[in-house]
C-alpha atoms as a PDB file:
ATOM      1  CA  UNK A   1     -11.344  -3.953   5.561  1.00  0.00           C
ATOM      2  CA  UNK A   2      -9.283  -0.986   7.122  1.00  0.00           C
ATOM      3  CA  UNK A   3      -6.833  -3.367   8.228  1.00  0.00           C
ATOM      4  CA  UNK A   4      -6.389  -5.177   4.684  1.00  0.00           C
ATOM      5  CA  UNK A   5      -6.319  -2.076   3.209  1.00  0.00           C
ATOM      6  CA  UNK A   6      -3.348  -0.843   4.844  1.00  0.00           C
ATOM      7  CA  UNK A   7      -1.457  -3.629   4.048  1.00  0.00           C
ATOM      8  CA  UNK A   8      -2.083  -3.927   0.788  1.00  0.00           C
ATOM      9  CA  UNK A   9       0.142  -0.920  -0.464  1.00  0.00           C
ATOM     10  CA  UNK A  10      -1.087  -0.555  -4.339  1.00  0.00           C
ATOM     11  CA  UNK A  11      -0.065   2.821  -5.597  1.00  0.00           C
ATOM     12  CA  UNK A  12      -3.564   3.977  -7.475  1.00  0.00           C
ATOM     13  CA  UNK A  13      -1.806   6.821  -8.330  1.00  0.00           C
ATOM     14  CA  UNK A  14       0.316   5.092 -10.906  1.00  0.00           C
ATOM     15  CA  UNK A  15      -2.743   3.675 -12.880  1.00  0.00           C
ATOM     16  CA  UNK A  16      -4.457   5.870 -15.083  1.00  0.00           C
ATOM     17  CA  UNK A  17      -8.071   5.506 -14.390  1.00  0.00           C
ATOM     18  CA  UNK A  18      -9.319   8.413 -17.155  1.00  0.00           C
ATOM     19  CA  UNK A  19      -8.430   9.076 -20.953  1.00  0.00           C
ATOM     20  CA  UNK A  20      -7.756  12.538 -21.958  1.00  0.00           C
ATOM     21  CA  UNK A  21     -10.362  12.253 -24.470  1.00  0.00           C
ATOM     22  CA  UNK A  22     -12.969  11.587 -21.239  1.00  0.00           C
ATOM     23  CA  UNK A  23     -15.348  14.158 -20.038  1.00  0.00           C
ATOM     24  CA  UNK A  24     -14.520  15.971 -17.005  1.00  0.00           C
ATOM     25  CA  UNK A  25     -16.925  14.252 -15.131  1.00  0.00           C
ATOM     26  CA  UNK A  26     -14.884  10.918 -15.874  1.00  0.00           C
ATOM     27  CA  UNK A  27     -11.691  12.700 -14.885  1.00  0.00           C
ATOM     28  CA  UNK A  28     -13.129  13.509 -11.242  1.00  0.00           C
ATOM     29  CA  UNK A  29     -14.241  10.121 -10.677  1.00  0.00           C
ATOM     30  CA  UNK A  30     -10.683   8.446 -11.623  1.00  0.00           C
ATOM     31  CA  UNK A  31      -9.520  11.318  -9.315  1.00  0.00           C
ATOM     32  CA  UNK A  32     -11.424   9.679  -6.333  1.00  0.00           C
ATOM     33  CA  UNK A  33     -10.094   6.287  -6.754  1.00  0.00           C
ATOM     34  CA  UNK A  34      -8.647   6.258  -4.322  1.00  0.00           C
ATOM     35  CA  UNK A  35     -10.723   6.674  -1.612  1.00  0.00           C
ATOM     36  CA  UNK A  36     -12.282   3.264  -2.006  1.00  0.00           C
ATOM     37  CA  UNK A  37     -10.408   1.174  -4.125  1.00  0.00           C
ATOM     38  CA  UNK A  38      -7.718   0.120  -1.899  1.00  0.00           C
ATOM     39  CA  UNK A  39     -10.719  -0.772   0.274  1.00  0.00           C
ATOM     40  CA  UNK A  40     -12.144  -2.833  -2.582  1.00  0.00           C
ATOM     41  CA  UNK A  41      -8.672  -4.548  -3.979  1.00  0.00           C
ATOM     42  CA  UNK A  42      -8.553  -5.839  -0.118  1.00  0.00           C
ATOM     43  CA  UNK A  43     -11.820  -7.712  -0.252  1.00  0.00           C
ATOM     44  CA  UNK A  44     -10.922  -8.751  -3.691  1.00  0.00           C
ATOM     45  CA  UNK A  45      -8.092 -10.682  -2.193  1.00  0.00           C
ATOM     46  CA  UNK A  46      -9.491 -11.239   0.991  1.00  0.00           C
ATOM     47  CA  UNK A  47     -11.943 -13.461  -0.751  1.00  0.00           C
ATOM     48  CA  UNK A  48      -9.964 -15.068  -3.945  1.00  0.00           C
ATOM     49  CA  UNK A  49      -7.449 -16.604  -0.624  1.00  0.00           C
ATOM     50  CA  UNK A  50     -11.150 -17.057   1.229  1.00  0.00           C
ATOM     51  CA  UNK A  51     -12.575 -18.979  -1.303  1.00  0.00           C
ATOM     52  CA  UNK A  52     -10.270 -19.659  -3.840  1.00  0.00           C
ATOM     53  CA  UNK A  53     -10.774 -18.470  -7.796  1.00  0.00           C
ATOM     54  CA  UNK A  54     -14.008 -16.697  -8.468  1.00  0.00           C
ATOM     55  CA  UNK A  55     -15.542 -14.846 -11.468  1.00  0.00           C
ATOM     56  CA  UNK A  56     -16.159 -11.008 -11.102  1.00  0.00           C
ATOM     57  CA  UNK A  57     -19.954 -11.786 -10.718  1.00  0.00           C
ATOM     58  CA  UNK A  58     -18.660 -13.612  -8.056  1.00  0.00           C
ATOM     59  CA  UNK A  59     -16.847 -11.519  -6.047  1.00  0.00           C
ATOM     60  CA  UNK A  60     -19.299  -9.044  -6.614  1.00  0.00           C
ATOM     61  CA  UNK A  61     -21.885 -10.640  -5.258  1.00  0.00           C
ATOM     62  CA  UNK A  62     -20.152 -11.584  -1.841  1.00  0.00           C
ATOM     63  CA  UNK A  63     -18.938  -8.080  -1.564  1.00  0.00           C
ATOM     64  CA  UNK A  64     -22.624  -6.676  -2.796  1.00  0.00           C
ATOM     65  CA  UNK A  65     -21.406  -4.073  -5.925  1.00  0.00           C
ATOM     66  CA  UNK A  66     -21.392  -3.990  -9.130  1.00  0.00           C
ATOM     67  CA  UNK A  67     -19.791  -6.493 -10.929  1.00  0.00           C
ATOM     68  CA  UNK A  68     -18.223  -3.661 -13.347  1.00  0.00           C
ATOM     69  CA  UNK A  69     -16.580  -2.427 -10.346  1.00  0.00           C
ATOM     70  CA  UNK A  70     -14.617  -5.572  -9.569  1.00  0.00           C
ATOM     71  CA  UNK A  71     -13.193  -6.323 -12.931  1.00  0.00           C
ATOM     72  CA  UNK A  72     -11.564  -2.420 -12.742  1.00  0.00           C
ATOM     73  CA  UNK A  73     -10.283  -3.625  -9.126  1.00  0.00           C
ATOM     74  CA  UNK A  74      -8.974  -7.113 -10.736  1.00  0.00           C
ATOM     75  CA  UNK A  75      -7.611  -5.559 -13.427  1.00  0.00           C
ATOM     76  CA  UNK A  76      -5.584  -2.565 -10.840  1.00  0.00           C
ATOM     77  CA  UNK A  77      -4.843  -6.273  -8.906  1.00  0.00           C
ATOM     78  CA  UNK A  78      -2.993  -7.656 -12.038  1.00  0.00           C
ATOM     79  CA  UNK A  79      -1.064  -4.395 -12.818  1.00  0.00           C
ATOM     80  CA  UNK A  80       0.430  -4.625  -9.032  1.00  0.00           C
ATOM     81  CA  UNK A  81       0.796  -8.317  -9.260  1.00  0.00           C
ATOM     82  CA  UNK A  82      -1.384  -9.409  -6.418  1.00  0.00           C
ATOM     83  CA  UNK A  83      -3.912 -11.416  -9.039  1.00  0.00           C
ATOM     84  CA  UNK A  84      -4.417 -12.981 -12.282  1.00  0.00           C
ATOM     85  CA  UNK A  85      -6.678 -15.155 -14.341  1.00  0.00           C
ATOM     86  CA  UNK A  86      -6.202 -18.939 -13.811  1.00  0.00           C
ATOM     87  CA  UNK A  87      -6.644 -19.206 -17.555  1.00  0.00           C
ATOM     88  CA  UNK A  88     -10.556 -20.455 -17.045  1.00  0.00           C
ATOM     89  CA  UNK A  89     -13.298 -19.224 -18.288  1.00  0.00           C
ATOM     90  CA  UNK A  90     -17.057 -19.174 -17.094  1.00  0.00           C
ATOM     91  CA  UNK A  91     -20.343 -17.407 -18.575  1.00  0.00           C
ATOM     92  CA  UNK A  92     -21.629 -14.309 -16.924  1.00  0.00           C
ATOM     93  CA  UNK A  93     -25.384 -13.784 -16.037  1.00  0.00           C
ATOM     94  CA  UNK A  94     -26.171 -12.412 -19.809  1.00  0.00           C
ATOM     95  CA  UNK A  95     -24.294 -15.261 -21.527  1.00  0.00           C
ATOM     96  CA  UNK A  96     -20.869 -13.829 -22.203  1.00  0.00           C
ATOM     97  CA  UNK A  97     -17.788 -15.065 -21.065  1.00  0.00           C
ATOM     98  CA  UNK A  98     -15.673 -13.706 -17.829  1.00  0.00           C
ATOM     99  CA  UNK A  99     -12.469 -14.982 -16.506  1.00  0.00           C
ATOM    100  CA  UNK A 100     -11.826 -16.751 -13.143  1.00  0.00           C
ATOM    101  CA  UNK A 101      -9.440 -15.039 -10.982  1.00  0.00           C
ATOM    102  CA  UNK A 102      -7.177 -16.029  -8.166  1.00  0.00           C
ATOM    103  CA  UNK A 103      -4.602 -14.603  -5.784  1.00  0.00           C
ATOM    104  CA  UNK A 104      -1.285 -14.605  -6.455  1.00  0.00           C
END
């Protein structure tokens, strides 16, 4: 994913990843963002063109983390406009309801 990840030029900088109110803990892990979400966003995309629209539970499963993980990655994908939700819905494992995501 090196290669994808080079090319995908999101500034994780710009997003805040950590609330004031957060404990410093929090605020060291949104610190490190960057040393693996680029990575991540890259898959992300690599497999919504792959594939086509997918759920977080999805793409978490082909790229084997946490599903929590992706929908941060989706949502720092929306903010640099390289994805968005196709407006469908489908449940996640516990019953709730997730949104399908595509490429842009």
């Amino acid at each position: 994913m090196d290669a994808l990840s080079g090319q995908l030029a999101i500034d994780f900088s710009a997003f805040n990843h950590a609330r004031r109110s957060d404990p410093e803990t929090s605020k060291e892990a949104a610190s490190r963002v960057r040393e693996f979400a680029a990575g991540q966003c890259a898959e992300i995309l690599y497999l919504l063109r792959r594939y086509g629209p997918l759920s977080p539970e999805q793409l978490a499963t082909l790229m084997a983390i946490d599903a929590y993980a992706v929908r941060k990655r989706t949502a720092d994908l929306q903010k640099a406009g390289k994805a968005r939700p196709n407006g469908m819905t489908c449940a996640t494992v516990s019953g709730r309801r997730q949104r399908i995501w595509e490429a842009i």
